[in-house]
C-alpha atoms as a PDB file:
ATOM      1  CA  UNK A   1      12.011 -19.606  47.361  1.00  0.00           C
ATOM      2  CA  UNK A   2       8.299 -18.303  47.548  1.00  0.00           C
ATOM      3  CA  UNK A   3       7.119 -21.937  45.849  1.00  0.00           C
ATOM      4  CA  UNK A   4       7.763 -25.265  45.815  1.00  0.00           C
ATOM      5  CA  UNK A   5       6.563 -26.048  42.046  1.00  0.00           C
ATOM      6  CA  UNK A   6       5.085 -24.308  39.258  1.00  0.00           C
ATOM      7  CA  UNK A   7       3.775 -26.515  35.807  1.00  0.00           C
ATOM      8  CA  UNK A   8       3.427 -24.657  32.751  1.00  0.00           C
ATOM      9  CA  UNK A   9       1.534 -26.831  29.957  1.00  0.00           C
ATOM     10  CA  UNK A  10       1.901 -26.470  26.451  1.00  0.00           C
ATOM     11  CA  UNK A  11       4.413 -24.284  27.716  1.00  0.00           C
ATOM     12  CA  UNK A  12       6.966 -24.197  24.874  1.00  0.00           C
ATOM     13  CA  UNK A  13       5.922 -20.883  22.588  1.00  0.00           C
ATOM     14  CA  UNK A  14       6.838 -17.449  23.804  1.00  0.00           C
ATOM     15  CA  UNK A  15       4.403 -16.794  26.627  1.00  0.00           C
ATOM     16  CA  UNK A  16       5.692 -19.788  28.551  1.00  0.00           C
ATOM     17  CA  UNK A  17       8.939 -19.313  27.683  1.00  0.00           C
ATOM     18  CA  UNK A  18       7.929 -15.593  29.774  1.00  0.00           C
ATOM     19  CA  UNK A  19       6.679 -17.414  32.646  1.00  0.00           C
ATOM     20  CA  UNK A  20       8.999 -20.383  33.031  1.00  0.00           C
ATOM     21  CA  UNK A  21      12.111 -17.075  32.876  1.00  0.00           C
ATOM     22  CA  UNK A  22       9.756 -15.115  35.402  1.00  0.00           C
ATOM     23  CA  UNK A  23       9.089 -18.130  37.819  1.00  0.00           C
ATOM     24  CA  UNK A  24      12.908 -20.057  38.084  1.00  0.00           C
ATOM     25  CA  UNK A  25      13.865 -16.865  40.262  1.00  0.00           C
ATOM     26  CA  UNK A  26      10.710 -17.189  42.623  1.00  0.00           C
ATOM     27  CA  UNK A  27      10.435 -21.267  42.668  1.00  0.00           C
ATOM     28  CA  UNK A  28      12.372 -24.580  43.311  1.00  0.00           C
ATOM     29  CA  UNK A  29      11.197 -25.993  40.025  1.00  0.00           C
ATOM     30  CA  UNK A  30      10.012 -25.447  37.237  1.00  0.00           C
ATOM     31  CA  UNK A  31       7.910 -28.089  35.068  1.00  0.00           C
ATOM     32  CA  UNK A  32       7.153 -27.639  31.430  1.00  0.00           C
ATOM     33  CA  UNK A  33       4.836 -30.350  29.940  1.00  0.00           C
ATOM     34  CA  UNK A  34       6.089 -30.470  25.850  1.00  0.00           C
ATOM     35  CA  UNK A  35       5.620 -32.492  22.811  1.00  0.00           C
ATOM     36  CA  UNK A  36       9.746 -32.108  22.217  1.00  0.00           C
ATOM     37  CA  UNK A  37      12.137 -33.217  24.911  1.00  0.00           C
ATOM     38  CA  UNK A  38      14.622 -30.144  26.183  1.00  0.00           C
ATOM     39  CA  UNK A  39      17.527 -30.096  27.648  1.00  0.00           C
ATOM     40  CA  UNK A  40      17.254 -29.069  31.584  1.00  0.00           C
ATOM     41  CA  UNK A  41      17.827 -25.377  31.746  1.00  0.00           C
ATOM     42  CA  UNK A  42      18.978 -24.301  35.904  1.00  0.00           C
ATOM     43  CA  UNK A  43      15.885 -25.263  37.473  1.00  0.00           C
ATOM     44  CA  UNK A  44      13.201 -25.619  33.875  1.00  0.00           C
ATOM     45  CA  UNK A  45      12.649 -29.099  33.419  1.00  0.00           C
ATOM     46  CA  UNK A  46      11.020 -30.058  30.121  1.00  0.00           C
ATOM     47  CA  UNK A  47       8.891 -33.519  30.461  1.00  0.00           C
ATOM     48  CA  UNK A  48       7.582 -34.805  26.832  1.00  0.00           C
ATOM     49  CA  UNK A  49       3.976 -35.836  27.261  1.00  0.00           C
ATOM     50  CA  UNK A  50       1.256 -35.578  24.109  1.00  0.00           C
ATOM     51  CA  UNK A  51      -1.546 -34.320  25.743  1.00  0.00           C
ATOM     52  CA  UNK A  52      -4.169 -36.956  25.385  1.00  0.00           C
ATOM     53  CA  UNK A  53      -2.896 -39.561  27.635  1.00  0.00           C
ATOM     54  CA  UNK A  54      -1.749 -39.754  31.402  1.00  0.00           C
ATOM     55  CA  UNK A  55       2.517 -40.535  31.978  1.00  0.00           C
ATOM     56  CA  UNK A  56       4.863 -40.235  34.584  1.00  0.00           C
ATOM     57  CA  UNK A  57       4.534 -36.425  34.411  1.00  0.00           C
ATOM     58  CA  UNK A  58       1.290 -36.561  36.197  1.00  0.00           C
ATOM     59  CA  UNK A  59       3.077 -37.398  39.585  1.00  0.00           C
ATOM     60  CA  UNK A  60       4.873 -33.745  39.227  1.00  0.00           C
ATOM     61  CA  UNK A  61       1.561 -32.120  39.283  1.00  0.00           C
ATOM     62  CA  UNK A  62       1.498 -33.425  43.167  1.00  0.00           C
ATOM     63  CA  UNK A  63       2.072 -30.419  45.385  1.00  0.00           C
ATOM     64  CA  UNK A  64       2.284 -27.786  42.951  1.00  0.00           C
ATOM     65  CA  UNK A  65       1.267 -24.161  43.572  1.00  0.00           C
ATOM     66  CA  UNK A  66       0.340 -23.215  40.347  1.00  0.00           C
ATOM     67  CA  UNK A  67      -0.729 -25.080  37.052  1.00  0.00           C
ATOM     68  CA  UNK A  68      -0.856 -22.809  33.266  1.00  0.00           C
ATOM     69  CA  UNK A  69      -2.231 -25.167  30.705  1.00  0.00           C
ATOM     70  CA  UNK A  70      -1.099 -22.491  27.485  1.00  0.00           C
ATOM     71  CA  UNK A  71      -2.124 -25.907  24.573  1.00  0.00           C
ATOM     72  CA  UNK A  72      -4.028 -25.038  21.489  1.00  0.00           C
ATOM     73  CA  UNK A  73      -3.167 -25.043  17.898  1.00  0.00           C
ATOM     74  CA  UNK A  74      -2.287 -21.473  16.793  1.00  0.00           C
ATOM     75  CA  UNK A  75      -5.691 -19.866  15.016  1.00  0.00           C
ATOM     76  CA  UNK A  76      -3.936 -17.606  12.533  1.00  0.00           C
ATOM     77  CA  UNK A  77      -4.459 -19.776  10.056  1.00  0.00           C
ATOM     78  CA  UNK A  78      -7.520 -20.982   7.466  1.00  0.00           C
ATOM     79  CA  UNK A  79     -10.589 -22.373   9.072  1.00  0.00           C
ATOM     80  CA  UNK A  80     -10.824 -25.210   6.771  1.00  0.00           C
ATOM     81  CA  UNK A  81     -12.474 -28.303   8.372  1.00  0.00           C
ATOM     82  CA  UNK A  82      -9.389 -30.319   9.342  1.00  0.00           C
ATOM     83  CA  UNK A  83      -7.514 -27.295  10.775  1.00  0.00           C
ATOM     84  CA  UNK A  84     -11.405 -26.528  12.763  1.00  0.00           C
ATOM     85  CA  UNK A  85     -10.986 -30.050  14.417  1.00  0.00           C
ATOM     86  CA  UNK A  86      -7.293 -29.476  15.573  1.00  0.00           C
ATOM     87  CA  UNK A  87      -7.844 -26.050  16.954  1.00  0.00           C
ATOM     88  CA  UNK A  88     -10.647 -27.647  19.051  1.00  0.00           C
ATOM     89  CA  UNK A  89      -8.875 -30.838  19.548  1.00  0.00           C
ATOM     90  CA  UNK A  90      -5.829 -29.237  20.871  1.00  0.00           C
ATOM     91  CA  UNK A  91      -7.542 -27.034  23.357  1.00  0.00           C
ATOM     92  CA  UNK A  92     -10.192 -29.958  24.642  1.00  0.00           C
ATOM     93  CA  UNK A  93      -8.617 -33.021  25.101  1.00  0.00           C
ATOM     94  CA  UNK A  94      -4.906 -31.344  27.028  1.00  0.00           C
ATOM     95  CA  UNK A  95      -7.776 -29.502  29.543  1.00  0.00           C
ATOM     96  CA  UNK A  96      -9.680 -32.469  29.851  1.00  0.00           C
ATOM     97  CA  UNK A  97      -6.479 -35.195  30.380  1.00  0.00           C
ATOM     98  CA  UNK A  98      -5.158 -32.319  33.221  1.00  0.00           C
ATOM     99  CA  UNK A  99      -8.869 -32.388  35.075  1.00  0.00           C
ATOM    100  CA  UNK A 100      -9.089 -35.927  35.065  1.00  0.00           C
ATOM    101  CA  UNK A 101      -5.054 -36.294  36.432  1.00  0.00           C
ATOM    102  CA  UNK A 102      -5.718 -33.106  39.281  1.00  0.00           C
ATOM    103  CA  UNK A 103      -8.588 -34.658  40.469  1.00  0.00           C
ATOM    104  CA  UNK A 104      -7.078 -38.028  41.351  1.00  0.00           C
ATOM    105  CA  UNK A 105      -3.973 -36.256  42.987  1.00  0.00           C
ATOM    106  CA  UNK A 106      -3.499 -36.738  46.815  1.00  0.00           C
ATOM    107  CA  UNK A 107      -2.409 -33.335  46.719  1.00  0.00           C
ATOM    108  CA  UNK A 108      -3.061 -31.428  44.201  1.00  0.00           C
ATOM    109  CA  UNK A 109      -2.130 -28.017  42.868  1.00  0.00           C
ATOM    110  CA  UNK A 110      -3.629 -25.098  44.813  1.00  0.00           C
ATOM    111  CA  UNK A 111      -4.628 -22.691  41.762  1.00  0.00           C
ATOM    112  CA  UNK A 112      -4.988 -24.343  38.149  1.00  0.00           C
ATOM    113  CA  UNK A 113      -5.326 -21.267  34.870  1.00  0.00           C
ATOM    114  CA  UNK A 114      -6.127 -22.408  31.715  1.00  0.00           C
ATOM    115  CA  UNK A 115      -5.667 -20.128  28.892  1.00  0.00           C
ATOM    116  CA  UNK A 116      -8.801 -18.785  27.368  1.00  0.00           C
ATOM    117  CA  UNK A 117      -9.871 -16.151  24.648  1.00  0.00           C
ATOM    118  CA  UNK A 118     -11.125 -12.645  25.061  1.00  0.00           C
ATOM    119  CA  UNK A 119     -12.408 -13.846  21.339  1.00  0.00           C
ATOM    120  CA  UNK A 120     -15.093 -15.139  23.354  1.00  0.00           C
ATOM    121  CA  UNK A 121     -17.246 -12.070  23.224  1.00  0.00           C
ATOM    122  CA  UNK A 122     -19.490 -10.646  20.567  1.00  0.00           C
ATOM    123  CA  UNK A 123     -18.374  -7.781  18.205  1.00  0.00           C
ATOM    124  CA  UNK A 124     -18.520  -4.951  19.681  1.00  0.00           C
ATOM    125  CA  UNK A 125     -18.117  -1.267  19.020  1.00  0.00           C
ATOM    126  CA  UNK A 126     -21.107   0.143  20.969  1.00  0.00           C
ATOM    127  CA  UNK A 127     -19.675  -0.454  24.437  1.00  0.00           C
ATOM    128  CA  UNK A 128     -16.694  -2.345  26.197  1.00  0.00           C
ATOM    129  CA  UNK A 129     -17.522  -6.274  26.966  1.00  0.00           C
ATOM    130  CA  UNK A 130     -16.847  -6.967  30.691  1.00  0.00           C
ATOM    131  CA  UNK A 131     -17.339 -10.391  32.601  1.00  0.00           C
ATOM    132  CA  UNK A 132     -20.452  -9.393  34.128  1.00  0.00           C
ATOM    133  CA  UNK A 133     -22.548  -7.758  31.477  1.00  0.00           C
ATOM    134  CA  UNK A 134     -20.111  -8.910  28.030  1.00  0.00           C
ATOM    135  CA  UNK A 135     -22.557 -10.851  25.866  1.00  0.00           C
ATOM    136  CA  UNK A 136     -21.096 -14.007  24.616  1.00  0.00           C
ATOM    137  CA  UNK A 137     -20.798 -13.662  20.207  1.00  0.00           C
ATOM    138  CA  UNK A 138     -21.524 -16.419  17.555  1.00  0.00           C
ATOM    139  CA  UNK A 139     -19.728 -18.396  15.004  1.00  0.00           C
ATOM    140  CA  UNK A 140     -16.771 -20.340  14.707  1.00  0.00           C
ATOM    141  CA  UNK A 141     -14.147 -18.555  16.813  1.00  0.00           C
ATOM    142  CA  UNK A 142     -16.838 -18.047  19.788  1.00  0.00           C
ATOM    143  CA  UNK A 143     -17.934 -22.369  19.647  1.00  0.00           C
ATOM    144  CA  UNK A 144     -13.763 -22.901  20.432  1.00  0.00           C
ATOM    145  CA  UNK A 145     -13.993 -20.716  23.398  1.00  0.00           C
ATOM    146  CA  UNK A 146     -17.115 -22.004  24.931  1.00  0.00           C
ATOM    147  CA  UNK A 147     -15.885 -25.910  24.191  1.00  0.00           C
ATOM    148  CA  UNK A 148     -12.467 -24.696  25.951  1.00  0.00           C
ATOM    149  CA  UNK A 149     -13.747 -23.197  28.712  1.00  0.00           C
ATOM    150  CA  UNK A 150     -16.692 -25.884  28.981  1.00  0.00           C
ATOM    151  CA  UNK A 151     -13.527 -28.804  29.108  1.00  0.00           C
ATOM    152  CA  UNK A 152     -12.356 -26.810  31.980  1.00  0.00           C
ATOM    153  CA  UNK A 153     -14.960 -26.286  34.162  1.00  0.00           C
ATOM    154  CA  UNK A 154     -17.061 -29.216  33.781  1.00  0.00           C
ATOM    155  CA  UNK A 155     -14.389 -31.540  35.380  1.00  0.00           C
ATOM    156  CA  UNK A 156     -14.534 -30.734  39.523  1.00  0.00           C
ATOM    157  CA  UNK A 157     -11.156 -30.042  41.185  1.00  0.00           C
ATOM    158  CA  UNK A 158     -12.764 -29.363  44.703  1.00  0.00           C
ATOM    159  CA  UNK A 159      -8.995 -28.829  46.338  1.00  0.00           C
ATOM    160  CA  UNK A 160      -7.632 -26.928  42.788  1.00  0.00           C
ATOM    161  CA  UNK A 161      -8.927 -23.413  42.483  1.00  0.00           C
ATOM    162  CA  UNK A 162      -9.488 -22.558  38.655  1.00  0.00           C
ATOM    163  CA  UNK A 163      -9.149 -19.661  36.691  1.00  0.00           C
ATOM    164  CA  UNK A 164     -10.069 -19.426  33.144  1.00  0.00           C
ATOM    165  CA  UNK A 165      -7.883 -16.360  31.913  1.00  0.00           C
ATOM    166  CA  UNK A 166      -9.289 -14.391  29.112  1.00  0.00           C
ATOM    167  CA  UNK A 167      -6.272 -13.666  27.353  1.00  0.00           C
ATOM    168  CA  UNK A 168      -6.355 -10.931  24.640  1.00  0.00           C
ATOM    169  CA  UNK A 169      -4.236 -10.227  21.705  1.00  0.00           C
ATOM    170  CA  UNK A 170      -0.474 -10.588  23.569  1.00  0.00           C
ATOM    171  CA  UNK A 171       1.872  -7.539  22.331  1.00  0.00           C
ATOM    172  CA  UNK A 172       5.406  -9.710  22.848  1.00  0.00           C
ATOM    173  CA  UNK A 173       8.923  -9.320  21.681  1.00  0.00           C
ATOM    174  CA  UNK A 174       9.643 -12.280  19.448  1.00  0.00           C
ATOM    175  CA  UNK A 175       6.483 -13.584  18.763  1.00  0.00           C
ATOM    176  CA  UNK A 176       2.576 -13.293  17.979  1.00  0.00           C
ATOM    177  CA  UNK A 177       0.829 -10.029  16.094  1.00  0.00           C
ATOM    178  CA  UNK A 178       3.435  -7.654  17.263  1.00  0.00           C
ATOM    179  CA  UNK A 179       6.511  -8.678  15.023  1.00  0.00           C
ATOM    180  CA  UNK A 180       4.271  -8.487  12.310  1.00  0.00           C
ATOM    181  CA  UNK A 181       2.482  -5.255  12.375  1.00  0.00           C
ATOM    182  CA  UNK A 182       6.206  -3.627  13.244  1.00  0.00           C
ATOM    183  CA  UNK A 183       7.171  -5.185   9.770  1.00  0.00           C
ATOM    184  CA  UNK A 184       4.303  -3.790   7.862  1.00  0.00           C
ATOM    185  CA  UNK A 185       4.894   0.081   9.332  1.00  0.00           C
ATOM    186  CA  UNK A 186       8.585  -0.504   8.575  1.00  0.00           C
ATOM    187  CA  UNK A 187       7.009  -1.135   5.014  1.00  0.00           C
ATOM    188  CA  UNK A 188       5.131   1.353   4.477  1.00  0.00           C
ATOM    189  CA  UNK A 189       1.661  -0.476   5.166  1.00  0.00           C
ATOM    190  CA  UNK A 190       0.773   0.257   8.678  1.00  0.00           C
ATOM    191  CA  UNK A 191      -2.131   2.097   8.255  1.00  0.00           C
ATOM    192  CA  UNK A 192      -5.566   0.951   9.246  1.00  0.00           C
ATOM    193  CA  UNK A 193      -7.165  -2.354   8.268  1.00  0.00           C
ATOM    194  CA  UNK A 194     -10.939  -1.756   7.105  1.00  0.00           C
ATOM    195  CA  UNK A 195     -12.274   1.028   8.153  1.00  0.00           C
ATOM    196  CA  UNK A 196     -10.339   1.239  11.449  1.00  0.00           C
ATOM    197  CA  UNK A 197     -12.706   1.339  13.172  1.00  0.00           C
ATOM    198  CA  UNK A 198     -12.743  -2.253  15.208  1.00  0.00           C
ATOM    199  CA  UNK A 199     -11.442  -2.322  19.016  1.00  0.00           C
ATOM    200  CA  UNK A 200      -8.229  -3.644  19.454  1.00  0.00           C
ATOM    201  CA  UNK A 201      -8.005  -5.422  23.168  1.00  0.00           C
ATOM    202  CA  UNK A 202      -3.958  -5.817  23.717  1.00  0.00           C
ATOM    203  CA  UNK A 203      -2.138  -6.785  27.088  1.00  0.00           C
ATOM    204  CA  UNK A 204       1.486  -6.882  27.701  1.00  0.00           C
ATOM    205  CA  UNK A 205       3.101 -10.198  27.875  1.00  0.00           C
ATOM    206  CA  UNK A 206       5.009  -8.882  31.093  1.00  0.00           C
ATOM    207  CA  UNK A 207       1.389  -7.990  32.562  1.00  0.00           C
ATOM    208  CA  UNK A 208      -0.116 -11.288  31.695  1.00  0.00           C
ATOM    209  CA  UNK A 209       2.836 -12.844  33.283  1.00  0.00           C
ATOM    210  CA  UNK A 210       2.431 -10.494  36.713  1.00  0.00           C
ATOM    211  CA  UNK A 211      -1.317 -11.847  36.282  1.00  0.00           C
ATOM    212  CA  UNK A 212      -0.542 -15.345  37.031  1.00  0.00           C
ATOM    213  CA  UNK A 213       1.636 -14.576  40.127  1.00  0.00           C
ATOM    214  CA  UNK A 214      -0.991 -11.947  41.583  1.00  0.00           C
ATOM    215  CA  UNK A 215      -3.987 -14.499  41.508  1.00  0.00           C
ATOM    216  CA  UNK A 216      -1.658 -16.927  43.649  1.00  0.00           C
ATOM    217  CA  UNK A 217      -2.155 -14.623  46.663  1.00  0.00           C
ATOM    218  CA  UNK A 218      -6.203 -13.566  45.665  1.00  0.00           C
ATOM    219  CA  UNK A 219      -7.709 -16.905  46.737  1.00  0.00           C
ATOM    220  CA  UNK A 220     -11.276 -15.436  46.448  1.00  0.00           C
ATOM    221  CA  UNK A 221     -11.084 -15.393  42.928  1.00  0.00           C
ATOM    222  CA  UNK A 222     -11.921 -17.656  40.372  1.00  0.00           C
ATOM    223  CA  UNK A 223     -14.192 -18.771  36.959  1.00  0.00           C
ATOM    224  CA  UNK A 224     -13.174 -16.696  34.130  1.00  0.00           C
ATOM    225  CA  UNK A 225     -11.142 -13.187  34.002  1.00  0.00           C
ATOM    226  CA  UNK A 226     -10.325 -10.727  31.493  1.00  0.00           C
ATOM    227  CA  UNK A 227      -6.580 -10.538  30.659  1.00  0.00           C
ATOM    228  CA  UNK A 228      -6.491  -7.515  28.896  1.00  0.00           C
ATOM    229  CA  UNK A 229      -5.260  -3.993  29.637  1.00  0.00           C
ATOM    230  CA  UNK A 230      -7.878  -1.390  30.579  1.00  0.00           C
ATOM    231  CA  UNK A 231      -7.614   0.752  27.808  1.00  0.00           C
ATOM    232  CA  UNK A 232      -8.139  -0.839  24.338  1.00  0.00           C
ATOM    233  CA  UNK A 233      -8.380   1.676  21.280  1.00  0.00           C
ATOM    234  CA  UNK A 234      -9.583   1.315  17.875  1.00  0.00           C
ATOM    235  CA  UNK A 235      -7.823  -0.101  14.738  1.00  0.00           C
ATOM    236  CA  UNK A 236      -6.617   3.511  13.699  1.00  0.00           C
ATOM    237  CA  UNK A 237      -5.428   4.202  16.534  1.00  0.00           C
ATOM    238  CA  UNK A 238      -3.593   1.436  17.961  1.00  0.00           C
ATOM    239  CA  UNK A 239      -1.360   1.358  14.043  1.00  0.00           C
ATOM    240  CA  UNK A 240      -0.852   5.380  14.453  1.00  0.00           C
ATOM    241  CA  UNK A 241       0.390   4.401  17.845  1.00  0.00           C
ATOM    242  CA  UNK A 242       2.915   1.550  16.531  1.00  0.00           C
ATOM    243  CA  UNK A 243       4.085   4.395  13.459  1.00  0.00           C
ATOM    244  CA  UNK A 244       4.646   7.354  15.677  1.00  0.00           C
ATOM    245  CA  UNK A 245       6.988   4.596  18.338  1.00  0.00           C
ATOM    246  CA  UNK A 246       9.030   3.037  14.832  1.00  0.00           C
ATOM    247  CA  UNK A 247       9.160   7.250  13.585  1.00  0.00           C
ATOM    248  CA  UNK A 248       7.248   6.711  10.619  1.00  0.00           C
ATOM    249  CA  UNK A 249       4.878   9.151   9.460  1.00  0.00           C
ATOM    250  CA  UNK A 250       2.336   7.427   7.061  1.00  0.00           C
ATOM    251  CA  UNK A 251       1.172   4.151   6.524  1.00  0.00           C
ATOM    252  CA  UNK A 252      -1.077   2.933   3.562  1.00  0.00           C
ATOM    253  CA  UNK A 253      -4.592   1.455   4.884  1.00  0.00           C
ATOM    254  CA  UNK A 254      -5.706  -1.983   3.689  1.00  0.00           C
ATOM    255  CA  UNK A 255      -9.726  -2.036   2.659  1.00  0.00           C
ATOM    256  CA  UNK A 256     -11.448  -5.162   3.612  1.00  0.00           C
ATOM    257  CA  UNK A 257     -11.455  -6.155   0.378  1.00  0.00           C
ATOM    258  CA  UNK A 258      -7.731  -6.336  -0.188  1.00  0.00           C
ATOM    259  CA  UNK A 259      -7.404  -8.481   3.633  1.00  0.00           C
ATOM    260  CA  UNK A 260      -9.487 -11.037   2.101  1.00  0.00           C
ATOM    261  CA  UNK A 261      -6.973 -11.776  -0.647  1.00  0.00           C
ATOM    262  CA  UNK A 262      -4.137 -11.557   1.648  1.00  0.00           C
ATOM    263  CA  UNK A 263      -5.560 -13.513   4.243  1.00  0.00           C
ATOM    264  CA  UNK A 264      -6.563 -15.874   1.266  1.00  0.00           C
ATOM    265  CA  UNK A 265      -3.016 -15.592  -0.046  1.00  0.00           C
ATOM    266  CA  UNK A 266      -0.808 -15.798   3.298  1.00  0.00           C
ATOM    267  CA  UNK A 267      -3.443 -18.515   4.968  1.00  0.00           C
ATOM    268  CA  UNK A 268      -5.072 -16.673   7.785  1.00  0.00           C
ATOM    269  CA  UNK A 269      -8.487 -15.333   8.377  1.00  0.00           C
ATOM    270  CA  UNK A 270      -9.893 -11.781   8.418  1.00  0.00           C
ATOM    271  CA  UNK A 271     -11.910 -12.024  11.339  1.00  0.00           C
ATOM    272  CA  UNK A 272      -8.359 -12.288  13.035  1.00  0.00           C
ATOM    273  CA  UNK A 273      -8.220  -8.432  12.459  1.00  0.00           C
ATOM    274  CA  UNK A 274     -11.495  -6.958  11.373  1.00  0.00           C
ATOM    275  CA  UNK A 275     -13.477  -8.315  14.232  1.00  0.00           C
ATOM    276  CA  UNK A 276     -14.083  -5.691  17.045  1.00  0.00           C
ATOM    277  CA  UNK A 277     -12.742  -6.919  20.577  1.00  0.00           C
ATOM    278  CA  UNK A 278     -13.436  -4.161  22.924  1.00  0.00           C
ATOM    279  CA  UNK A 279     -12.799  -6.039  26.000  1.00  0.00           C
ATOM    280  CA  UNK A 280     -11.802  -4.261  29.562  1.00  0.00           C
ATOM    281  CA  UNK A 281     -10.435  -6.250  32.418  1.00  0.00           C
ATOM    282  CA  UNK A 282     -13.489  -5.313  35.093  1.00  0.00           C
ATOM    283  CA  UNK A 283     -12.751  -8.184  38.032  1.00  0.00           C
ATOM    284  CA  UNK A 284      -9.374  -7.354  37.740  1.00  0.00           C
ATOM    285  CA  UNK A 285      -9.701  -3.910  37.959  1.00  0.00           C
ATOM    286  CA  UNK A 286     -12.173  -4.400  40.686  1.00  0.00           C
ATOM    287  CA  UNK A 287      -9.678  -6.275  42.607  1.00  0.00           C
ATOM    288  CA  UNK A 288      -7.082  -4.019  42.488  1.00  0.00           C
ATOM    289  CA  UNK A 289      -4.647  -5.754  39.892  1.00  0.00           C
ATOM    290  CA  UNK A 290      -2.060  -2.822  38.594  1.00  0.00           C
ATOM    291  CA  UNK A 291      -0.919  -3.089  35.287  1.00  0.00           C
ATOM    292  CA  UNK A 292       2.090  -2.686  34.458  1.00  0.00           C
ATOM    293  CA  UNK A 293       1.481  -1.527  30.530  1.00  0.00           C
ATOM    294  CA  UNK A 294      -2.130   0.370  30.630  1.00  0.00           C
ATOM    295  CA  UNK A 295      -1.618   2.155  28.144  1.00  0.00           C
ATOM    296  CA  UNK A 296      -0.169   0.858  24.834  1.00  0.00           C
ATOM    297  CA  UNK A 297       2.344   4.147  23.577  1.00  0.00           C
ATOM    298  CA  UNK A 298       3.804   2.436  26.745  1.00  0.00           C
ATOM    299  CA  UNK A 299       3.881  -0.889  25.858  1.00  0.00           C
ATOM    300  CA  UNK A 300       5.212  -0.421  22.028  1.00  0.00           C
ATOM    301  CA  UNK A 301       8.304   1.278  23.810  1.00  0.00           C
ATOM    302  CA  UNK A 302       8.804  -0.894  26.146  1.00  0.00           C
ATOM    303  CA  UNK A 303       9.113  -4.014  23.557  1.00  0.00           C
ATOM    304  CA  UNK A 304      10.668  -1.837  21.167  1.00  0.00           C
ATOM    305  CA  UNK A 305      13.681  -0.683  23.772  1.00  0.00           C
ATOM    306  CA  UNK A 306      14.198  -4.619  24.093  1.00  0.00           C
ATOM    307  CA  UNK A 307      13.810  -5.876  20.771  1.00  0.00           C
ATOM    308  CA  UNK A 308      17.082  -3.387  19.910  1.00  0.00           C
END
């Protein structure tokens, strides 16, 4: 086995569920920290913990090569005040508990990534957002990221390398946007959303996955990356994209106006779509990280050919 122990928390959704099936082959064990007890699964091991307070899953962070802390309350949702102070809540105080746990470790994990949002940057559709020049937006969405990413680097881990991974919108097989926007071209409504305009910033799950692994061996990097694929495309294009792989011709646009009463009606947000996230993956790039998926004609197929 290439490691000893890998610890994926808040690992239960789909992207952990990715990681935990990519890392069983290449490690001894496998730790998922969950609010619902699992059976044992091979070498997956599910420990319950409610990520606030410390428990006898702390001692299994001892040793391990790699640490994903995935937690946060899922955003597609309305951004009334209570569900505000859980999608902050949830990302804070799970980052903070793991800080204050690593640091006390006598041996701690080499490389800790905690989950961030290419959100983080400003609307953009005059030119791409990178983490050297990207200008960091405003409002509500923007204040999570910063108080996320503030949790996690404010708390020193001198002998735990961190990453903060910039994760854009995740094009997966049974989960997340992708499921969805497949059902509204199979309906007839996959054209573009406003004026089409907006960047859409994608990455495949499989490439975020290959992410995690590749930063293992690239020990001179760390503080925050982009983890999205190079080439993001606007609105228009990325649902003509998604009709031409499902064979279907024309889809009929939703206006602005008509997103606010479905988001209103369904109990999401617009921003969710109408915001412009033209983010490129420069360090990575820089370093020599290969994706997989760079272009997303590629990606559709690829999750299309499985979802069959």
């Amino acid at each position: 086995m290439k490691y000893y122990k890998i610890i994926l928390a808040g690992g239960s959704g789909q992207l952990g569920k990715a990681l935990a099936d990519h890392y069983k082959d290449v490690a001894e064990e496998v730790i998922v920290l969950s609010r619902k007890r699992q059976p044992d699964n091979g070498n997956i091991k599910t420990l319950v913990w409610d990520g606030r307070t410390p428990g006898d899953w702390a001692k299994e962070l001892e040793g391990a090569d790699l640490v994903v802390n995935l937690c946060g309350k899922n955003v597609n949702c309305r951004y009334t005040k209570q569900n505000r102070e859980e999608i902050i809540r949830s990302r804070v105080e799970p980052t903070r508990l793991l800080g204050k746990v690593i640091d006390g470790l006598i041996n701690p994990p080499k490389l800790w990534i905690n989950a961030a949002s290419a959100t983080i940057y400003r609307h953009a559709e005059d030119r791409p957002q990178d983490e050297e020049t990207g200008e960091i937006g405003y409002g509500f969405s923007i204040d999570v990221c910063k108080k996320w990413e503030n949790a996690f680097f404010d708390i020193p881990t001198p002998h735990t390398r961190k990453v903060a991974l910039r994760i854009s919108i995740v094009l997966s097989h049974n989960e997340g946007a992708f499921p969805r926007l497949i059902n509204l071209v199979k309906t007839g409504m996959g054209g573009h959303q406003g004026d089409g305009q907006q960047y859409v910033s994608w990455v495949h799950e499989q490439d975020v996955v290959k992410c995690t692994e590749w930063l293992l061996h690239h020990p001179e990097i760390s503080g925050p990356i982009n983890c999205t694929a190079p080439n993001p495309l606007k609105n228009a294009d990325f649902m003509k994209a998604l009709r031409q792989a499902c064979g279907i011709p024309f889809g009929l646009p939703a206006p602005a106006w008509m997103l606010e009463i479905g988001a209103a009606l369904i109990g999401t947000e617009t921003e969710l779509i109408l915001k412009s996230r033209w983010v490129v993956p420069k360090r990575l790039l820089d370093a020599g990280f290969q994706f997989q998926f760079a272009r997303v004609e590629h990606a559709i197929k690829d999750i299309l050919s499985i979802r069959l």
